[in-house]
Every structure is written in C-alpha cells, then in structure tokens.
N, C-alpha and C. Protein backbone atom coordinates (compact mmCIF):
# COMPACT_ATOMS: atom_id res chain seq x y z
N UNK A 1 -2.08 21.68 -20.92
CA UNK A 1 -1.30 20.45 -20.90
C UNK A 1 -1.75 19.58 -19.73
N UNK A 2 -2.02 18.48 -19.39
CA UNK A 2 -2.35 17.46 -18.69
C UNK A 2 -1.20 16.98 -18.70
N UNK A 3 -1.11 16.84 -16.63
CA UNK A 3 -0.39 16.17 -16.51
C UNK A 3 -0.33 14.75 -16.01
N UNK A 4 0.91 14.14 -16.20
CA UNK A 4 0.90 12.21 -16.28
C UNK A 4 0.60 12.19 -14.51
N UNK A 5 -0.26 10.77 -14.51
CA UNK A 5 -0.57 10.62 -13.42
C UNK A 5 0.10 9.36 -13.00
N UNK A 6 1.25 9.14 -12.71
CA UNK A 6 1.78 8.00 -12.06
C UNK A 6 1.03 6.67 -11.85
N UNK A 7 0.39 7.52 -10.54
CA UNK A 7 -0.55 6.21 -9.93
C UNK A 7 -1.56 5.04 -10.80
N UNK A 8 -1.69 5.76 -12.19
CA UNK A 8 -2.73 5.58 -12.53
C UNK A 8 -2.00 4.35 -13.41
N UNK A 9 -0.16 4.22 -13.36
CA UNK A 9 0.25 3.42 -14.20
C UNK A 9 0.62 2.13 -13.37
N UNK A 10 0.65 2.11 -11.88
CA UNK A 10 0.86 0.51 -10.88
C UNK A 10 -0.27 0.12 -11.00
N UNK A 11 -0.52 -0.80 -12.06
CA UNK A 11 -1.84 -1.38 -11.75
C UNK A 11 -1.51 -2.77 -11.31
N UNK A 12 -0.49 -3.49 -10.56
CA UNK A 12 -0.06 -4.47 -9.98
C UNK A 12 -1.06 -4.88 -8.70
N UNK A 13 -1.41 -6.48 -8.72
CA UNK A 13 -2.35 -7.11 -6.96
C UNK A 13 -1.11 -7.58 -7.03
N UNK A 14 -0.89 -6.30 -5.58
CA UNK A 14 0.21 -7.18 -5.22
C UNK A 14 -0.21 -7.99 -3.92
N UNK A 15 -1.21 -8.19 -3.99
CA UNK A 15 -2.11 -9.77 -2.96
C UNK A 15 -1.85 -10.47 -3.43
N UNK A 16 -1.54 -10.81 -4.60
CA UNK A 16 -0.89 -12.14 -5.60
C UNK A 16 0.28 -12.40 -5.48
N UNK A 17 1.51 -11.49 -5.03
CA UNK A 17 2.10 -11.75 -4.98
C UNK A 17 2.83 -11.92 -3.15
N UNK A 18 4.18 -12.92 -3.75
CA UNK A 18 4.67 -13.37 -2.08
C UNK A 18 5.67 -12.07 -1.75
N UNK A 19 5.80 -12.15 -0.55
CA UNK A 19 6.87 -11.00 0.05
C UNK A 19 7.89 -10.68 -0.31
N UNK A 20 8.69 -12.07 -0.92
CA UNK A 20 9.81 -11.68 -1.78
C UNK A 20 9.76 -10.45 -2.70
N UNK A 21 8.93 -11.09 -3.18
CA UNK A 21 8.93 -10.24 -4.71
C UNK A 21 8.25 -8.45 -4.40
N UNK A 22 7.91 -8.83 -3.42
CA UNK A 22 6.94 -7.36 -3.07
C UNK A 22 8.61 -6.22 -2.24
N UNK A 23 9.21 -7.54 -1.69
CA UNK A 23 10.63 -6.34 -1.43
C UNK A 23 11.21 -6.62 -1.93
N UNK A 24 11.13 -7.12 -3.58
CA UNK A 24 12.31 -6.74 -4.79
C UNK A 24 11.35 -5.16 -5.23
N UNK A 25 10.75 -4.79 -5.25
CA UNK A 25 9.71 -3.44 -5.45
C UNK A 25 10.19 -2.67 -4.92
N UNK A 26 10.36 -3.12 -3.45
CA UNK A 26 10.26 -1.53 -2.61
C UNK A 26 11.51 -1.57 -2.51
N UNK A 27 12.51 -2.24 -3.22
CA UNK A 27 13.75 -1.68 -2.74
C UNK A 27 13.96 -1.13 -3.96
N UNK A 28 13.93 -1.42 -5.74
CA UNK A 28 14.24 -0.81 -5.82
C UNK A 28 13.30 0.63 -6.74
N UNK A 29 12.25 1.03 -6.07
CA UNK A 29 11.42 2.22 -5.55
C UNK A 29 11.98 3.13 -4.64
N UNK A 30 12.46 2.40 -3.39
CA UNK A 30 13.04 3.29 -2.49
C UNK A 30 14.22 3.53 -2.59
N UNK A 31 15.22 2.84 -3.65
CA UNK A 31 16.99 3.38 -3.84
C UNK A 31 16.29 4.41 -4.98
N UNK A 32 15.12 4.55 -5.60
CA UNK A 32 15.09 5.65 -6.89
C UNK A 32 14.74 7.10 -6.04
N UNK A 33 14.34 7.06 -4.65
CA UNK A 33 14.03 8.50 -4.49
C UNK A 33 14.90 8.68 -2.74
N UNK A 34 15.53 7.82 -2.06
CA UNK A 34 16.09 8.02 -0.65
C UNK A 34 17.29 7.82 -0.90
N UNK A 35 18.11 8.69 -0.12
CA UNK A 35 19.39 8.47 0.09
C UNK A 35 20.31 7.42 0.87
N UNK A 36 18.86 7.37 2.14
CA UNK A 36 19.40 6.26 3.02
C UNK A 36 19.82 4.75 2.70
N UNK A 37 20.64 4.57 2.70
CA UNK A 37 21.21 3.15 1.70
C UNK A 37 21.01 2.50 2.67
N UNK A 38 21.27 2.65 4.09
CA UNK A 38 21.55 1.61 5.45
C UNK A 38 20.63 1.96 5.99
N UNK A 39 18.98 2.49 5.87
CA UNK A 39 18.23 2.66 6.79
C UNK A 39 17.44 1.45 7.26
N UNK A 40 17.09 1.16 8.27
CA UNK A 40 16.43 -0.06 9.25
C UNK A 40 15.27 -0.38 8.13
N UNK A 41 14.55 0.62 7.70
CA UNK A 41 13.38 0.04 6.92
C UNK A 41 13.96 -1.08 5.09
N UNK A 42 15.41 -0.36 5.25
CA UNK A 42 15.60 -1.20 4.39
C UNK A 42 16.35 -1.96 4.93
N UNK A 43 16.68 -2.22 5.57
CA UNK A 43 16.67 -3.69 6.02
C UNK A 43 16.40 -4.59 6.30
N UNK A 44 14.89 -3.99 6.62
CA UNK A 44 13.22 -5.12 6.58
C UNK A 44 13.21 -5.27 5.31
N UNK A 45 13.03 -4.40 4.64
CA UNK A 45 12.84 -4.89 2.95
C UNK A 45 13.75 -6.06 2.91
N UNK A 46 14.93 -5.98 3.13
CA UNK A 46 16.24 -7.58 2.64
C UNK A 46 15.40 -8.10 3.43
N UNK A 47 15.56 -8.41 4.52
CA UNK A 47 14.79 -9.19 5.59
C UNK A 47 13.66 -10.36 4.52
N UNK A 48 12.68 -9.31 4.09
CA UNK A 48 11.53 -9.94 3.58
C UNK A 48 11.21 -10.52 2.43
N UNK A 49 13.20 -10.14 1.43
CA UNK A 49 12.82 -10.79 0.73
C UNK A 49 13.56 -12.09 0.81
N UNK A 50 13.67 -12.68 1.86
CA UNK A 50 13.30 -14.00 2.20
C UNK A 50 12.33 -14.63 2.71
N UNK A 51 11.60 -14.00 2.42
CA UNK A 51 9.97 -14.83 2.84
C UNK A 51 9.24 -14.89 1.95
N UNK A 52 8.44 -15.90 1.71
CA UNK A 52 7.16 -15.84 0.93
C UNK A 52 5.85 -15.40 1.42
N UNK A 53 5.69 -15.84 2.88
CA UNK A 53 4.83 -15.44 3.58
C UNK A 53 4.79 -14.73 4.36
N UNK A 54 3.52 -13.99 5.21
CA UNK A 54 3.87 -13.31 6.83
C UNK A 54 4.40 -14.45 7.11
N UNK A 55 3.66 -15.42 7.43
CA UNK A 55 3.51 -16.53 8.42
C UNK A 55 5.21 -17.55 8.51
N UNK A 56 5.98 -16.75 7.71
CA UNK A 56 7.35 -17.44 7.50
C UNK A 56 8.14 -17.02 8.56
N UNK A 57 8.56 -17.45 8.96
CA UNK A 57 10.08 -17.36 10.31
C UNK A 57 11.44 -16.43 8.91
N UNK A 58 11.91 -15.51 9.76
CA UNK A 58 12.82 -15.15 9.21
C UNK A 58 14.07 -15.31 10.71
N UNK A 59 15.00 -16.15 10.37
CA UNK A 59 15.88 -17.17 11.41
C UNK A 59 14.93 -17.16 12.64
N UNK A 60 14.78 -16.26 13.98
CA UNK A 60 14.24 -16.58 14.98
C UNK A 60 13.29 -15.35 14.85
N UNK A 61 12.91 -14.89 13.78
CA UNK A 61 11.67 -13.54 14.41
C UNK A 61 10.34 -13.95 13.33
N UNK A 62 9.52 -14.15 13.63
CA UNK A 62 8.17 -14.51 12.78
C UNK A 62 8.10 -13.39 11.65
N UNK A 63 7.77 -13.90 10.59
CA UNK A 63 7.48 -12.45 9.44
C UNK A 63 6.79 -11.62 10.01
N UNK A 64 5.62 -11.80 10.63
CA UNK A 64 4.52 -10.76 10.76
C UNK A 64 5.93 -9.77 11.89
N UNK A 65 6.66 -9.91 12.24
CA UNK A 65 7.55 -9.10 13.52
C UNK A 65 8.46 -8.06 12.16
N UNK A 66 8.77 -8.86 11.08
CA UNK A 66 9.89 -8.33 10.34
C UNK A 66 8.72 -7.25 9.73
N UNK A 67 7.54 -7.55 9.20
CA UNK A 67 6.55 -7.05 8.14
C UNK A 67 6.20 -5.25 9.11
N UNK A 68 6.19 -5.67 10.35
CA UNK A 68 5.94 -4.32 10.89
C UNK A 68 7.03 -3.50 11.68
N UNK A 69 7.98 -3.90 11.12
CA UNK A 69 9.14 -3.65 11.62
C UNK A 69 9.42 -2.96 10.15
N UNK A 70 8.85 -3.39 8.82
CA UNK A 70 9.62 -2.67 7.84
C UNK A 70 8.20 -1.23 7.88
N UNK A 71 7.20 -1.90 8.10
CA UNK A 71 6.58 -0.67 8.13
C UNK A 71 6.48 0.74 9.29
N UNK A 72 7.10 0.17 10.42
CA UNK A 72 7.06 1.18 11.47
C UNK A 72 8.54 2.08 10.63
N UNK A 73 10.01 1.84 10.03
CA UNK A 73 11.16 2.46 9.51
C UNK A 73 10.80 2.57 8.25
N UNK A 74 9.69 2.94 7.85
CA UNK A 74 9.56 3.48 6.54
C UNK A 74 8.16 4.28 6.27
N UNK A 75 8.30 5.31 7.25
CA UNK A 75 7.34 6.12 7.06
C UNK A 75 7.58 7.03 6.33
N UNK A 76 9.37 7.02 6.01
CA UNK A 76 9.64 8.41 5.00
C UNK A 76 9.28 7.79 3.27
N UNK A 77 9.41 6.85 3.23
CA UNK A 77 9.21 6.39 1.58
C UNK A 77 7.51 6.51 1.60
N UNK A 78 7.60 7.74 0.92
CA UNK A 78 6.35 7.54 0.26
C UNK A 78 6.56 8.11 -1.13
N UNK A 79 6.15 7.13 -2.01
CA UNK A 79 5.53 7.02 -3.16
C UNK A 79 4.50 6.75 -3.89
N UNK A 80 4.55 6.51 -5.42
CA UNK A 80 3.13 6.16 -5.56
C UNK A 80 2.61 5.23 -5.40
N UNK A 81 3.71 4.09 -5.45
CA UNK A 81 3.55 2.66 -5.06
C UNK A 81 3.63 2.13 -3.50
N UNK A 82 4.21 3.17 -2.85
CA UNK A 82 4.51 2.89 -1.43
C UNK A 82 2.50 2.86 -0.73
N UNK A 83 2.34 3.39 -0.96
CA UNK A 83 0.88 3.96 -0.41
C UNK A 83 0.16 2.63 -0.60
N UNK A 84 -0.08 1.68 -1.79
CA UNK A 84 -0.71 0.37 -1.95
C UNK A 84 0.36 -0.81 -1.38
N UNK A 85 1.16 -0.51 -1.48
CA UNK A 85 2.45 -1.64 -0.82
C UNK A 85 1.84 -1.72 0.42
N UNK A 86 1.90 -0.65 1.44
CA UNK A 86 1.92 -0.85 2.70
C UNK A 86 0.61 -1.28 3.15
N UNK A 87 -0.67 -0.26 2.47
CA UNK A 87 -1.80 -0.99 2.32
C UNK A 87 -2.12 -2.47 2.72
N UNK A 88 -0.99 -3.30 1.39
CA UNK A 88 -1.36 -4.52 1.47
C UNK A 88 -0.50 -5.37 2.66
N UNK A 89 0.20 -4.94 2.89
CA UNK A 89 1.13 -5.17 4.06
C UNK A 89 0.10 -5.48 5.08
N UNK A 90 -0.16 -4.05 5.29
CA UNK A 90 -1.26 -4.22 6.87
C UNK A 90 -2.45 -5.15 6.81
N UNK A 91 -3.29 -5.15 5.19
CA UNK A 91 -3.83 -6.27 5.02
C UNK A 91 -3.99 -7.34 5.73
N UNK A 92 -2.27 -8.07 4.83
CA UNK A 92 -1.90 -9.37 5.60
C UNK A 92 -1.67 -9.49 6.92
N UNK A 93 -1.49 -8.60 7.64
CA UNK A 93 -1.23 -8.56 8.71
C UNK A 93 -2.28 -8.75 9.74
N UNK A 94 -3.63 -8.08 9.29
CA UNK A 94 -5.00 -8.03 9.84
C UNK A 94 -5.63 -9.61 9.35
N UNK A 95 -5.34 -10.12 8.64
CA UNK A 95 -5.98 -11.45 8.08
C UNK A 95 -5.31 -12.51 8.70
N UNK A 96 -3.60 -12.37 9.07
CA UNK A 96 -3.00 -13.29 9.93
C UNK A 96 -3.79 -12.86 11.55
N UNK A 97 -3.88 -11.92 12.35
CA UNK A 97 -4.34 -11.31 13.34
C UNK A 97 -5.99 -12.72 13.02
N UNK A 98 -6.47 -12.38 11.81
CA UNK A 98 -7.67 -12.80 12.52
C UNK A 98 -7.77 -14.64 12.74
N UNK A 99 -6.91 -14.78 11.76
CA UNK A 99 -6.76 -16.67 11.31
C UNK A 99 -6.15 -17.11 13.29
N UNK A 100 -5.17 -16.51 13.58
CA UNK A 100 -4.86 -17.00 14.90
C UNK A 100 -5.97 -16.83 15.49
N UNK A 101 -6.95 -15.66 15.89
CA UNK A 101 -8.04 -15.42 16.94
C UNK A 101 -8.49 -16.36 16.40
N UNK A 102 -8.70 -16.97 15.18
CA UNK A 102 -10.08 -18.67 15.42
C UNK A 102 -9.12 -19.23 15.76
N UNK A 103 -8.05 -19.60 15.83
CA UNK A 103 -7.46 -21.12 16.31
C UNK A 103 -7.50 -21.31 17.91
C-alpha cells in the first residue's frame, strides 16, 4: 500500500500571495493540529493578517518586526505547509534586508 504524501498536495506560490492571506493559512493549519489558542505566534499570525506587505506598519511596529516575531513563536507548528510558509517568510525578509542596503 502506498502511502498519501501530503506535501505533494500544497502546490500553492505563496510569493504571489500578500500576508493577509498567507495568515488566513497558517491560522487555520495551526488551529487543525495545536492546542495553543492564545499562543504569541498566533498572534503574529492576527497581527499579519493586516498587512499586505512586510514593508506595511502594523499601528507602530514595521511588518518585517511582526513577520519575525511570528516566526521566532512558532517554532512548534510544523507542518507540511508550515515548512514553505516560513521559507517564504524569511524570503521576504532577506529581499526587504537587501532593497534597504541599496537605498
């Protein structure tokens, strides 16, 4: 018997998509396998999904502050989708890093 391979079914760029929509995903990914309802990393997730961008202000803290703030409180969600989520996270994060060093 062969078994189903998850991974092999997110075939989502989520480079296409804005932050919002990327923490309508991980939240609800991470209410299907954690208990923690009030944990800090999900609270970056709400956080982010008011942003479209890193580069968006969430009230006084820059996204890129909220973006690694959801990834430093969510080292316990791992899934199959968590693993390319965060991926692309750090991505953006390295591409904002480099756009400021030219300015």
């Amino acid at each position: 018997m062969k078994l189903f391979n998850k991974e092999k079914l997110d075939t989502t760029d989520y480079s296409a998509l804005p932050l919002s929509k990327i923490a309508t995903i991980i939240k609800v990914d991470w209410e299907e396998i954690n208990d923690e309802k009030n944990s800090y990393g999900l609270e970056m997730a709400n956080a982010m999904q008011e942003l479209n961008s890193i580069e968006d202000d969430y009230y006084l803290d820059p996204g890129i502050r909220v973006v690694f703030g959801f990834l430093e409180f969510s080292k316990n969600w791992r899934t199959y989708k968590s693993k390319r989520i965060k991926a692309d996270l750090k991505r953006r994060i390295e591409e904002l890093n480099k756009k400021l060093k030219k300015q």
